[in-house]
Every structure is written in C-alpha cells, then in structure tokens.
PDB file of N, CA and C in Angstrom:
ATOM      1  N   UNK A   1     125.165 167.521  16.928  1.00  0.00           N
ATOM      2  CA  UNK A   1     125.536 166.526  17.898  1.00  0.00           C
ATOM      3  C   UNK A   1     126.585 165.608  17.312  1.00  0.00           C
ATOM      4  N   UNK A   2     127.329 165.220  17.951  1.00  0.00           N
ATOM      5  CA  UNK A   2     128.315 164.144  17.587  1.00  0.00           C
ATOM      6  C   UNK A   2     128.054 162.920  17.615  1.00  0.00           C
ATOM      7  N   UNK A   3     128.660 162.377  17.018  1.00  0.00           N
ATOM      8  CA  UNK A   3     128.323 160.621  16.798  1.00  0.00           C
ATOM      9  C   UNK A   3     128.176 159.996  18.036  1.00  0.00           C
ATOM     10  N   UNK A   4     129.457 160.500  18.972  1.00  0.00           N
ATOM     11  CA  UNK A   4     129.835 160.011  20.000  1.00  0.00           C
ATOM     12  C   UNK A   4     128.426 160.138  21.379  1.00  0.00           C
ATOM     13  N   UNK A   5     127.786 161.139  21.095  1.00  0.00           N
ATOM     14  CA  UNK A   5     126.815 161.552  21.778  1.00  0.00           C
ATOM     15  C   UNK A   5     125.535 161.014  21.404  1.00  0.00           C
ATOM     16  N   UNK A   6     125.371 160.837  19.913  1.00  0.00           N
ATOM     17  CA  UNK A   6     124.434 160.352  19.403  1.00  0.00           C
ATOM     18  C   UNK A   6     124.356 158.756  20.220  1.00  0.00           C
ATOM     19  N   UNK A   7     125.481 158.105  19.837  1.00  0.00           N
ATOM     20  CA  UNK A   7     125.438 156.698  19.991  1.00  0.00           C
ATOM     21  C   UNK A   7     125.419 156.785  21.579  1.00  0.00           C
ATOM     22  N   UNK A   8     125.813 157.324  22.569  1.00  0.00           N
ATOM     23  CA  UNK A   8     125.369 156.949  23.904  1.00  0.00           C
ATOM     24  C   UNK A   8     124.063 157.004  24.060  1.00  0.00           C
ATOM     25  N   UNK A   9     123.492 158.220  23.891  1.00  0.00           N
ATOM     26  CA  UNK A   9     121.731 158.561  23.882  1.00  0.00           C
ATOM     27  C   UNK A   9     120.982 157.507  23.465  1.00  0.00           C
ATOM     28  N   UNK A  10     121.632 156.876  22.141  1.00  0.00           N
ATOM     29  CA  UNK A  10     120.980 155.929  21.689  1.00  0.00           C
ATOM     30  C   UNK A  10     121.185 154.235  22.793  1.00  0.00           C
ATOM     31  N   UNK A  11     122.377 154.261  23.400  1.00  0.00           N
ATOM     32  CA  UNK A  11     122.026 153.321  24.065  1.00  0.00           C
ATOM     33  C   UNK A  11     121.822 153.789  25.597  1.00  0.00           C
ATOM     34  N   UNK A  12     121.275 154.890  25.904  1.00  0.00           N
ATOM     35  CA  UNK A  12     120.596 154.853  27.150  1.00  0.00           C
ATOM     36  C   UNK A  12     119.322 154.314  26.823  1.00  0.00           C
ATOM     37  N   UNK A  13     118.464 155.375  25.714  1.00  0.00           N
ATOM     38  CA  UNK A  13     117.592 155.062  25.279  1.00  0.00           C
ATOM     39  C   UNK A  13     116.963 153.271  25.270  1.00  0.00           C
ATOM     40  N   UNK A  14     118.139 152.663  24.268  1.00  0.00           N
ATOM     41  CA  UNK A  14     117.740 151.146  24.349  1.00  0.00           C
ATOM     42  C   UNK A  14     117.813 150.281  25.473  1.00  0.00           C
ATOM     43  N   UNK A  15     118.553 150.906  26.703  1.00  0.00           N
ATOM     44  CA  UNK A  15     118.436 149.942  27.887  1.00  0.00           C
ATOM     45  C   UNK A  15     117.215 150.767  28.973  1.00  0.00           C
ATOM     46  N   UNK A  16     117.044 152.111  28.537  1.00  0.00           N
ATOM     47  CA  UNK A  16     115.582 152.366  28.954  1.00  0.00           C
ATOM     48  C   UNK A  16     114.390 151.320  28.576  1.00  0.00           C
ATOM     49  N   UNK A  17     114.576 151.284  27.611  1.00  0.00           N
ATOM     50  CA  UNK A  17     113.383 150.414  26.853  1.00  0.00           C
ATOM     51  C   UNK A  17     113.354 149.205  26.874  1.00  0.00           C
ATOM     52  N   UNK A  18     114.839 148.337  27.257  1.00  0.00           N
ATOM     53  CA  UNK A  18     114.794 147.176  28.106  1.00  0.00           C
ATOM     54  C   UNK A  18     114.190 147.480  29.143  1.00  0.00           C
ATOM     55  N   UNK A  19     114.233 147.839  30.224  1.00  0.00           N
ATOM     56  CA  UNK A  19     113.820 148.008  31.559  1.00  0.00           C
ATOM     57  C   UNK A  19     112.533 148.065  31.475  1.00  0.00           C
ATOM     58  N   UNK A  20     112.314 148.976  30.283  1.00  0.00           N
ATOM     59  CA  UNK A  20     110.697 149.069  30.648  1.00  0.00           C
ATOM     60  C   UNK A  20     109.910 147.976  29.851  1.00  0.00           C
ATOM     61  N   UNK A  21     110.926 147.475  28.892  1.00  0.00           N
ATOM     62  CA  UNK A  21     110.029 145.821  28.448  1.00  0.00           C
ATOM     63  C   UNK A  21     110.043 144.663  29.723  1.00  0.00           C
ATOM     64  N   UNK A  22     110.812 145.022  30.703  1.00  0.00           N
ATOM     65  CA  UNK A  22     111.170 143.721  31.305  1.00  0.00           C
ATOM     66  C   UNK A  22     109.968 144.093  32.601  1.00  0.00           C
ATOM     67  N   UNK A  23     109.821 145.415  32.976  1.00  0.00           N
ATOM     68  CA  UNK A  23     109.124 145.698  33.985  1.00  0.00           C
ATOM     69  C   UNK A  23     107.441 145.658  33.852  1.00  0.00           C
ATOM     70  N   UNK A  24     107.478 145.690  32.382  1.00  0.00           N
ATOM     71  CA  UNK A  24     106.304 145.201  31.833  1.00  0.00           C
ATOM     72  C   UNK A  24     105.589 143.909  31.912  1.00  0.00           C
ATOM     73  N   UNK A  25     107.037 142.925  31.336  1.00  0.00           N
ATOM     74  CA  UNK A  25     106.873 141.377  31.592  1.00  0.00           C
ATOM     75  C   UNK A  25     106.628 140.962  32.973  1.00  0.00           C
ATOM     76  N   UNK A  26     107.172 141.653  33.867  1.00  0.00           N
ATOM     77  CA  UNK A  26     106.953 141.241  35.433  1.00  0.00           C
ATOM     78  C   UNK A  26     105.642 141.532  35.435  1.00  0.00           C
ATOM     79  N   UNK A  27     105.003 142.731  35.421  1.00  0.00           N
ATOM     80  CA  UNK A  27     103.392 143.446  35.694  1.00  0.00           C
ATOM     81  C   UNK A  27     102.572 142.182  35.323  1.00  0.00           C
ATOM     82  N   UNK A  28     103.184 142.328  33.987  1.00  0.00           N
ATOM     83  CA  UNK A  28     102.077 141.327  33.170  1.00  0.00           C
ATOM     84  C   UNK A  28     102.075 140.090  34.527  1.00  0.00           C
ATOM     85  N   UNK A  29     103.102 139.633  34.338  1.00  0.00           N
ATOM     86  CA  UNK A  29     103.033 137.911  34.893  1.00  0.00           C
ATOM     87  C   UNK A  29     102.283 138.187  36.415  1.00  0.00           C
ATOM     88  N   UNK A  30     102.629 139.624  37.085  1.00  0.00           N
ATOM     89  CA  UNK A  30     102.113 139.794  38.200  1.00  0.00           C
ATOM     90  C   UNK A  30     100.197 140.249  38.375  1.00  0.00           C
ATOM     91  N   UNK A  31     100.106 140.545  37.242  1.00  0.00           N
ATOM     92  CA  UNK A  31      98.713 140.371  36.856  1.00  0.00           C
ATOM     93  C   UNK A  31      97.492 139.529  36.554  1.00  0.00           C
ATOM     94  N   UNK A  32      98.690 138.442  35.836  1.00  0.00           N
ATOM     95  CA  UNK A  32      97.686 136.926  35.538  1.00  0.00           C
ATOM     96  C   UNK A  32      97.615 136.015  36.545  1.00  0.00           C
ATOM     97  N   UNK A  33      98.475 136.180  37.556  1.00  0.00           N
ATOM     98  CA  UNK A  33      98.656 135.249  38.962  1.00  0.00           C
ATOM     99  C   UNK A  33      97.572 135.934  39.424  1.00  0.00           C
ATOM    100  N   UNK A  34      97.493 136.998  39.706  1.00  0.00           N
ATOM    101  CA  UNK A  34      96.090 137.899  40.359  1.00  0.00           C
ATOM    102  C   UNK A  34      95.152 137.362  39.465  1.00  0.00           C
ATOM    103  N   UNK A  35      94.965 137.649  38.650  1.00  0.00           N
ATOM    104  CA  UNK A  35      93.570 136.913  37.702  1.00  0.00           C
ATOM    105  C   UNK A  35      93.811 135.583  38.454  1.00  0.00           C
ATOM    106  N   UNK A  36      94.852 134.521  38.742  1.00  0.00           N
ATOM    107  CA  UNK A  36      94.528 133.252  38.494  1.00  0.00           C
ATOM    108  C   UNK A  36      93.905 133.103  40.167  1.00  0.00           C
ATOM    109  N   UNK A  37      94.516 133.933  40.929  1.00  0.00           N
ATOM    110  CA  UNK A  37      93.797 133.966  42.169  1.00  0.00           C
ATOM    111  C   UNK A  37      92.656 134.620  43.000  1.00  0.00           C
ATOM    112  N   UNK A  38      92.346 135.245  41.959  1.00  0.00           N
ATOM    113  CA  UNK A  38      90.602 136.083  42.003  1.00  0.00           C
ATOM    114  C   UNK A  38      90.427 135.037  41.493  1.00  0.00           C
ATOM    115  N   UNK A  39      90.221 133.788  40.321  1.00  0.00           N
ATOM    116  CA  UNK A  39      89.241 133.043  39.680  1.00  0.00           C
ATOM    117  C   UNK A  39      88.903 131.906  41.126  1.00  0.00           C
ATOM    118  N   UNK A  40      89.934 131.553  41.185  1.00  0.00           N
ATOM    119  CA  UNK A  40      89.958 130.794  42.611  1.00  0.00           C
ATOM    120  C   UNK A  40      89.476 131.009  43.482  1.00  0.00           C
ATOM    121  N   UNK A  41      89.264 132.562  43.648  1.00  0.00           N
ATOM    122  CA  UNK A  41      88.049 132.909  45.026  1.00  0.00           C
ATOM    123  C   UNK A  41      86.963 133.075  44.763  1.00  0.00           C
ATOM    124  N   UNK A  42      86.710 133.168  43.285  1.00  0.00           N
ATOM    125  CA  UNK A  42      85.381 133.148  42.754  1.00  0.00           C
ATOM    126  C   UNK A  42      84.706 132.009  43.414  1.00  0.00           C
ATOM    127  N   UNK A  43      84.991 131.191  42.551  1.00  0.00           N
ATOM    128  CA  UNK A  43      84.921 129.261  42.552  1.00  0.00           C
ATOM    129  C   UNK A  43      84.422 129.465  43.903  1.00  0.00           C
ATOM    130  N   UNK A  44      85.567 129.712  45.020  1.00  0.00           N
ATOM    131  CA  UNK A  44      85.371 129.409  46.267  1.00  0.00           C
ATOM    132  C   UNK A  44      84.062 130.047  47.225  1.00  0.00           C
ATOM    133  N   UNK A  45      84.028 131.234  46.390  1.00  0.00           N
ATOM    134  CA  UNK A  45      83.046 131.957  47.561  1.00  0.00           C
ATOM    135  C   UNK A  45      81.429 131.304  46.682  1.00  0.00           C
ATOM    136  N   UNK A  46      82.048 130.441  45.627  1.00  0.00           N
ATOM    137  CA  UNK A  46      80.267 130.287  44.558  1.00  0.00           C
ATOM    138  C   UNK A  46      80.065 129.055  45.243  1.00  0.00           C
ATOM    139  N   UNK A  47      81.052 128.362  45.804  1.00  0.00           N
ATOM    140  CA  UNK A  47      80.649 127.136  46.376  1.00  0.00           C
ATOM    141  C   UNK A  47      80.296 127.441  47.710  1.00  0.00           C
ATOM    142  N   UNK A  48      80.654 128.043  48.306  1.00  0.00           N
ATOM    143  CA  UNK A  48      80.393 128.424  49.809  1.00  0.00           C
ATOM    144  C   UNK A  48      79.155 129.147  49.813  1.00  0.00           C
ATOM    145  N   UNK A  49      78.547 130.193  48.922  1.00  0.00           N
ATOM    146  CA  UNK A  49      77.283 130.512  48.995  1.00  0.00           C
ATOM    147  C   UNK A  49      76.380 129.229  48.306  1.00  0.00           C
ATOM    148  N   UNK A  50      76.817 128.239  47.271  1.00  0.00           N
ATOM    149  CA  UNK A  50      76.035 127.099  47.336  1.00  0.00           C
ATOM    150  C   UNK A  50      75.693 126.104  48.330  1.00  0.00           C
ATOM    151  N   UNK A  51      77.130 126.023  49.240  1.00  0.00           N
ATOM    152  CA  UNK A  51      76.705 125.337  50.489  1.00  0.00           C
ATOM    153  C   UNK A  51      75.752 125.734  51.473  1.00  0.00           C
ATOM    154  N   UNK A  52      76.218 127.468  51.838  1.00  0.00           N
ATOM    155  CA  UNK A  52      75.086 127.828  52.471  1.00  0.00           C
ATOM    156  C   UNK A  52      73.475 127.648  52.279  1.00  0.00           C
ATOM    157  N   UNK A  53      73.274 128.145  50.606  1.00  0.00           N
ATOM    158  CA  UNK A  53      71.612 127.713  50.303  1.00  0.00           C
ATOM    159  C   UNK A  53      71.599 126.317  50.297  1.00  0.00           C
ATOM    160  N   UNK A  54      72.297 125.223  50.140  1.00  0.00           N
ATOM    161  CA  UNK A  54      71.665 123.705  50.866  1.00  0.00           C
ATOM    162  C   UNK A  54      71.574 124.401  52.237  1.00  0.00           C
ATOM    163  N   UNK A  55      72.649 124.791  53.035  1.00  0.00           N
ATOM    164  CA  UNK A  55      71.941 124.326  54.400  1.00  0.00           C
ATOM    165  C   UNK A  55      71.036 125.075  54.991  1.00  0.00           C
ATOM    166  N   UNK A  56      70.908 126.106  54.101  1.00  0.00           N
ATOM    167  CA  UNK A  56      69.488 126.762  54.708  1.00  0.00           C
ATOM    168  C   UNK A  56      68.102 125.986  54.428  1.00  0.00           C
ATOM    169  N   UNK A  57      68.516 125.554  53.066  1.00  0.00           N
ATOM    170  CA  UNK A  57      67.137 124.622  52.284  1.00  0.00           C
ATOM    171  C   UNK A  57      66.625 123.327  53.219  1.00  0.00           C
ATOM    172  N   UNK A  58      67.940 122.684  54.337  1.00  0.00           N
ATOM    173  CA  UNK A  58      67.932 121.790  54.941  1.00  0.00           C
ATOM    174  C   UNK A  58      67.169 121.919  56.168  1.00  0.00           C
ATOM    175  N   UNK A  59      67.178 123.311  56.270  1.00  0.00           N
ATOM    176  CA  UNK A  59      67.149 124.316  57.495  1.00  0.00           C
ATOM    177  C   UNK A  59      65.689 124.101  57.744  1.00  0.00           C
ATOM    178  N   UNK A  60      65.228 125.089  56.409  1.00  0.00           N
ATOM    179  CA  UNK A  60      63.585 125.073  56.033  1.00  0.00           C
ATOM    180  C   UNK A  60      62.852 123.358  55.793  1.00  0.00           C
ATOM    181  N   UNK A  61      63.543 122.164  55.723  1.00  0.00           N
ATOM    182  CA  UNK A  61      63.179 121.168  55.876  1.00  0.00           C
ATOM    183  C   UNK A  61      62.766 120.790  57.107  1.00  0.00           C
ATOM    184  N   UNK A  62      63.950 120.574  57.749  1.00  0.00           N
ATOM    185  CA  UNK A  62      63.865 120.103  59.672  1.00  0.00           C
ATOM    186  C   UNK A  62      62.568 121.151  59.853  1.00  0.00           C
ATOM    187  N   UNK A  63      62.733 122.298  59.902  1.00  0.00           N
ATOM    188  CA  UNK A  63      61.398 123.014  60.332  1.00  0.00           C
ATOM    189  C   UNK A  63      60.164 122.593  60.108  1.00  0.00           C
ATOM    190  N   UNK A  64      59.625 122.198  58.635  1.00  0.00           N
ATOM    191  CA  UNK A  64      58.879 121.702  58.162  1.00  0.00           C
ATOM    192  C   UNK A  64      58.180 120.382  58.867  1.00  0.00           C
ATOM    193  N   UNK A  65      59.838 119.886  59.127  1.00  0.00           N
ATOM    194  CA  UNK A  65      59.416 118.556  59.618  1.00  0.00           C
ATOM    195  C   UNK A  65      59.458 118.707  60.919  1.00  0.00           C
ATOM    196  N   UNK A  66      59.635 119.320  62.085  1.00  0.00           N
ATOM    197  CA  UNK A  66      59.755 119.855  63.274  1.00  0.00           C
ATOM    198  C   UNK A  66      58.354 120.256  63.794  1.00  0.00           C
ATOM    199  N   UNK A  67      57.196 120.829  62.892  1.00  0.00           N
ATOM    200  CA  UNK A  67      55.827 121.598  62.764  1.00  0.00           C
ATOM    201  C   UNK A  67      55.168 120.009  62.546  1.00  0.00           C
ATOM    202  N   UNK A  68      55.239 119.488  61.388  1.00  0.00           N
ATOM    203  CA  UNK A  68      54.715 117.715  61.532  1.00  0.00           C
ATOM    204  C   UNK A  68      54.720 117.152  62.630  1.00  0.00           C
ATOM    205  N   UNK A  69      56.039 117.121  63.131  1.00  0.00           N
ATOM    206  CA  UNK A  69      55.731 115.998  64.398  1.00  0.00           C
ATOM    207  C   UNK A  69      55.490 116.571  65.747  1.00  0.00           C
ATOM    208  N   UNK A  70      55.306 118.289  65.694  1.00  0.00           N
ATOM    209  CA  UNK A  70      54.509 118.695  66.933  1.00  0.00           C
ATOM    210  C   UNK A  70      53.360 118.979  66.600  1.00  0.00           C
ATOM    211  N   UNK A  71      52.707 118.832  65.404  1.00  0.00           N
ATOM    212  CA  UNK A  71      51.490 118.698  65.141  1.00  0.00           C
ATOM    213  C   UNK A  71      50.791 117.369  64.990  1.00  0.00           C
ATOM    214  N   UNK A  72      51.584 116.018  65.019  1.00  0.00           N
ATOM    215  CA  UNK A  72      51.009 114.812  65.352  1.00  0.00           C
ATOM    216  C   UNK A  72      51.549 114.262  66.954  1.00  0.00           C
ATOM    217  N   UNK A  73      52.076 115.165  67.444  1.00  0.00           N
ATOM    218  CA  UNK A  73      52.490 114.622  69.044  1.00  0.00           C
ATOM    219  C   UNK A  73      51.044 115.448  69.334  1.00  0.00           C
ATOM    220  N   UNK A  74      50.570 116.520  69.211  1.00  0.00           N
ATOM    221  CA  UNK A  74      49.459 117.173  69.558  1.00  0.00           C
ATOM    222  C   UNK A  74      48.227 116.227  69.602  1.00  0.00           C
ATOM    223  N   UNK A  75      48.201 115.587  68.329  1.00  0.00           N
ATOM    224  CA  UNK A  75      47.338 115.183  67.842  1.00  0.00           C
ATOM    225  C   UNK A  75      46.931 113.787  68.960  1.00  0.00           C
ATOM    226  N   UNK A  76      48.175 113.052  68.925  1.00  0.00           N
ATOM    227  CA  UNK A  76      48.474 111.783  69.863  1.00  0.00           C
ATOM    228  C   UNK A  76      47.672 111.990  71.606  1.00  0.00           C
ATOM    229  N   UNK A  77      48.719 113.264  71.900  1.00  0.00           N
ATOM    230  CA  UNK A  77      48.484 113.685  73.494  1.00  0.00           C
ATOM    231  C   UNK A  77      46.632 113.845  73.582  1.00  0.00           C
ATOM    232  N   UNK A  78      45.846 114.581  72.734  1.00  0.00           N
ATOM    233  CA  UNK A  78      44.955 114.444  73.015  1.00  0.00           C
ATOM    234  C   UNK A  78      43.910 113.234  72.416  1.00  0.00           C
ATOM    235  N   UNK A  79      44.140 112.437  71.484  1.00  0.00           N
ATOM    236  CA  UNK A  79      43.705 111.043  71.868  1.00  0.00           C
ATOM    237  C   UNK A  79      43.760 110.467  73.123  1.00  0.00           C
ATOM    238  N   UNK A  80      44.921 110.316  73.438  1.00  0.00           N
ATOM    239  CA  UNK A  80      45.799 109.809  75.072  1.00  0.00           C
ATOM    240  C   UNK A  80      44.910 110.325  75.713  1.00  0.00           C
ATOM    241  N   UNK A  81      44.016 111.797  76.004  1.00  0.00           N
ATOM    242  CA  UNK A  81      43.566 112.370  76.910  1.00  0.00           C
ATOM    243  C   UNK A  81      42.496 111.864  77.027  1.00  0.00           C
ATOM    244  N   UNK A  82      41.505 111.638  75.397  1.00  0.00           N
ATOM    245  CA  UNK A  82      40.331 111.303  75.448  1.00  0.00           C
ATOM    246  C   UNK A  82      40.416 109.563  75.674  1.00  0.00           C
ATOM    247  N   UNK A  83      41.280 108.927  75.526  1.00  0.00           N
ATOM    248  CA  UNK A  83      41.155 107.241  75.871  1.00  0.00           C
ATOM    249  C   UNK A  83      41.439 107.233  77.265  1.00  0.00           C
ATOM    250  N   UNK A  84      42.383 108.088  78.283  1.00  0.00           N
ATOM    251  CA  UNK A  84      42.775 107.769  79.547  1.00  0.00           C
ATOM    252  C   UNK A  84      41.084 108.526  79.968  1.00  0.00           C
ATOM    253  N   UNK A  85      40.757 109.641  79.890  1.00  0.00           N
ATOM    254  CA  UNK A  85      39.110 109.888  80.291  1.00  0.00           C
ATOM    255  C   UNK A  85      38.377 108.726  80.289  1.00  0.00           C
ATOM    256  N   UNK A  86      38.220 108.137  78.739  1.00  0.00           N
ATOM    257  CA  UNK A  86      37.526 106.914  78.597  1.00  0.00           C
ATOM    258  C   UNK A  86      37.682 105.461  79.169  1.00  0.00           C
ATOM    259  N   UNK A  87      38.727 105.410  79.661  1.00  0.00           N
ATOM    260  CA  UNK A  87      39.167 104.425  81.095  1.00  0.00           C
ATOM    261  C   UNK A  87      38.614 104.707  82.060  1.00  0.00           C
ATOM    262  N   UNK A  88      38.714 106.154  83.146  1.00  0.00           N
ATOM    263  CA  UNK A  88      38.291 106.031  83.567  1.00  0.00           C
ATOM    264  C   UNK A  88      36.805 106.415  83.745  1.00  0.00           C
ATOM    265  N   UNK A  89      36.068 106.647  82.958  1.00  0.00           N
ATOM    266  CA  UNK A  89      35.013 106.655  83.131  1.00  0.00           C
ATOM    267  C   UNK A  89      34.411 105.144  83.139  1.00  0.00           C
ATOM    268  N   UNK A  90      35.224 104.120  82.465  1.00  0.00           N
ATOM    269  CA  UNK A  90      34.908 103.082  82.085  1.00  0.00           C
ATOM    270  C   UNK A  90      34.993 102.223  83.715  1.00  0.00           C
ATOM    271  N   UNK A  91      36.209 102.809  84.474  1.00  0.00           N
ATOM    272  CA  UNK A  91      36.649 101.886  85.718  1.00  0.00           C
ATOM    273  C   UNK A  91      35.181 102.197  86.360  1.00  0.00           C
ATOM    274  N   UNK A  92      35.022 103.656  87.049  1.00  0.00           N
ATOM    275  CA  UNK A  92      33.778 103.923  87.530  1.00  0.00           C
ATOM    276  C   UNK A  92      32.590 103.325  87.359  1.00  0.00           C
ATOM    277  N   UNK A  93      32.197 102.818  85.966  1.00  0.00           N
ATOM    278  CA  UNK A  93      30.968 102.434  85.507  1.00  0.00           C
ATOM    279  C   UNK A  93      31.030 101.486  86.400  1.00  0.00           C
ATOM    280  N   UNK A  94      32.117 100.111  85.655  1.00  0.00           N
ATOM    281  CA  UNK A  94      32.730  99.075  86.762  1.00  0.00           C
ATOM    282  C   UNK A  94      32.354  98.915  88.210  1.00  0.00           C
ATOM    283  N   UNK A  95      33.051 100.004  88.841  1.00  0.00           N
ATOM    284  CA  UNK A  95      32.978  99.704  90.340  1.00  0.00           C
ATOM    285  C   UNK A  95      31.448  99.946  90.691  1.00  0.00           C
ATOM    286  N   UNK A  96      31.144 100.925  90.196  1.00  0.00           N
ATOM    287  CA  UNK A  96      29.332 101.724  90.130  1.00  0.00           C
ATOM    288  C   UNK A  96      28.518  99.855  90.070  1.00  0.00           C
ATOM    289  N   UNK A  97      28.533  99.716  89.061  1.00  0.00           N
ATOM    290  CA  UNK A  97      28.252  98.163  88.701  1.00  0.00           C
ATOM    291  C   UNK A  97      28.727  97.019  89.543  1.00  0.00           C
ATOM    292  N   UNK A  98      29.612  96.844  90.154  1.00  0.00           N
ATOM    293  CA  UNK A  98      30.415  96.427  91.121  1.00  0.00           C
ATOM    294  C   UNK A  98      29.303  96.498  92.544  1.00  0.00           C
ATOM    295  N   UNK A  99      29.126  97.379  93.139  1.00  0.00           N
ATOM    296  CA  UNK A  99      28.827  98.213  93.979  1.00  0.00           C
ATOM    297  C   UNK A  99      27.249  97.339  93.974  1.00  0.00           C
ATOM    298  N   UNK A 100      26.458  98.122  92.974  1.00  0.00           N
ATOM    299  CA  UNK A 100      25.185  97.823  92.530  1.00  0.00           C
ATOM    300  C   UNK A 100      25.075  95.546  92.817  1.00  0.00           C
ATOM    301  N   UNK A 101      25.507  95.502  92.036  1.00  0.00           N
ATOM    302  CA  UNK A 101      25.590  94.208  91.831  1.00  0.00           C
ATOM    303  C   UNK A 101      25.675  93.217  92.961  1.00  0.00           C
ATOM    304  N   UNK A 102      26.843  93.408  93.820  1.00  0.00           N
ATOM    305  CA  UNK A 102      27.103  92.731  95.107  1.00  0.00           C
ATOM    306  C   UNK A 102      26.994  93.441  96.364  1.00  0.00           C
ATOM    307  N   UNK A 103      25.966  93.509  96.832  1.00  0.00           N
ATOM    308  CA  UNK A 103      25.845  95.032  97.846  1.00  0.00           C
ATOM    309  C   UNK A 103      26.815  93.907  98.899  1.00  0.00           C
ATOM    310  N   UNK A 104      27.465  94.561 100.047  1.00  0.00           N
ATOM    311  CA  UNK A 104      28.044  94.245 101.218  1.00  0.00           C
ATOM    312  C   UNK A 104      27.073  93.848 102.333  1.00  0.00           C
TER     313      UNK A 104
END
C-alpha cells in the first residue's frame, strides 16, 4: 500500500471514530436525561400511591365513624321511642285520673 493510501484510510478511520465518540456523547447525555426523568416519575408515582393510602386510611376512618353515629342515632331513636311511649302512657294515667277524680 502506499503512503498516500495509508494516510487517507487512516484519516477516514479517525473521523469514523470521531463520529462514533461524538454519537456516543449524545446517547450518553440522552440516557442520563432519561434516568433523570424516570427518577422524577418515581418520586411522583411514590407520592401519589402515598396520597392514595392516606385517602383510603381517611376512607376507613369516616366509615368507622359513619357505623358510630348510626349506631348512637339507633341508640337515641329508640330511647325517643321508649320516653314518647312513656308520655303517653303517662298523659292517659292523667286523664284516667282526671276522669276518676272529677266525674261530670
């Protein structure tokens, strides 16, 4: 081979190997932006499944507390039932007594 041939080969060769250092450097840089924006959706989707378990946890609260106060409205309504009974059984006695007491 001739010099002349040698030395072109040799600089195809070296601007091959630019290209492929430079196309490298792009990958790369186009790689760590991807890393830097997968870490970011990490974060994002770890907070968003943390938000969700509060508001489910909040969820299972209200319920909790939803079962309490229809289990003391229960509780109330039939007091209410047995004191409004106990009225009127009480008015009746009354008028019964009433009745008895002052005949017409």
């Amino acid at each position: 081979m001739s010099t002349q041939v040698q030395g072109t080969l040799l600089d195809v060769l070296k601007k091959k190997m630019r290209q492929t250092k430079e196309e490298m450097e792009k990958y790369k840089d186009e790689c760590e932006e991807y890393q830097k924006r997968l870490q970011v959706e990490v974060i994002r989707r770890e907070e968003a499944e943390s938000e969700v378990a509060a508001l489910n946890r909040r969820i299972q609260l209200l319920e909790e507390d939803l079962e309490r106060s229809e289990e003391r409205l229960a509780t109330a309504t039939a007091k209410l039932a047995e004191a409004s009974q106990a009225a009127d059984e009480s008015e009746r006695i009354n008028e019964f007594h009433i009745f008895i007491v002052s005949p017409q």
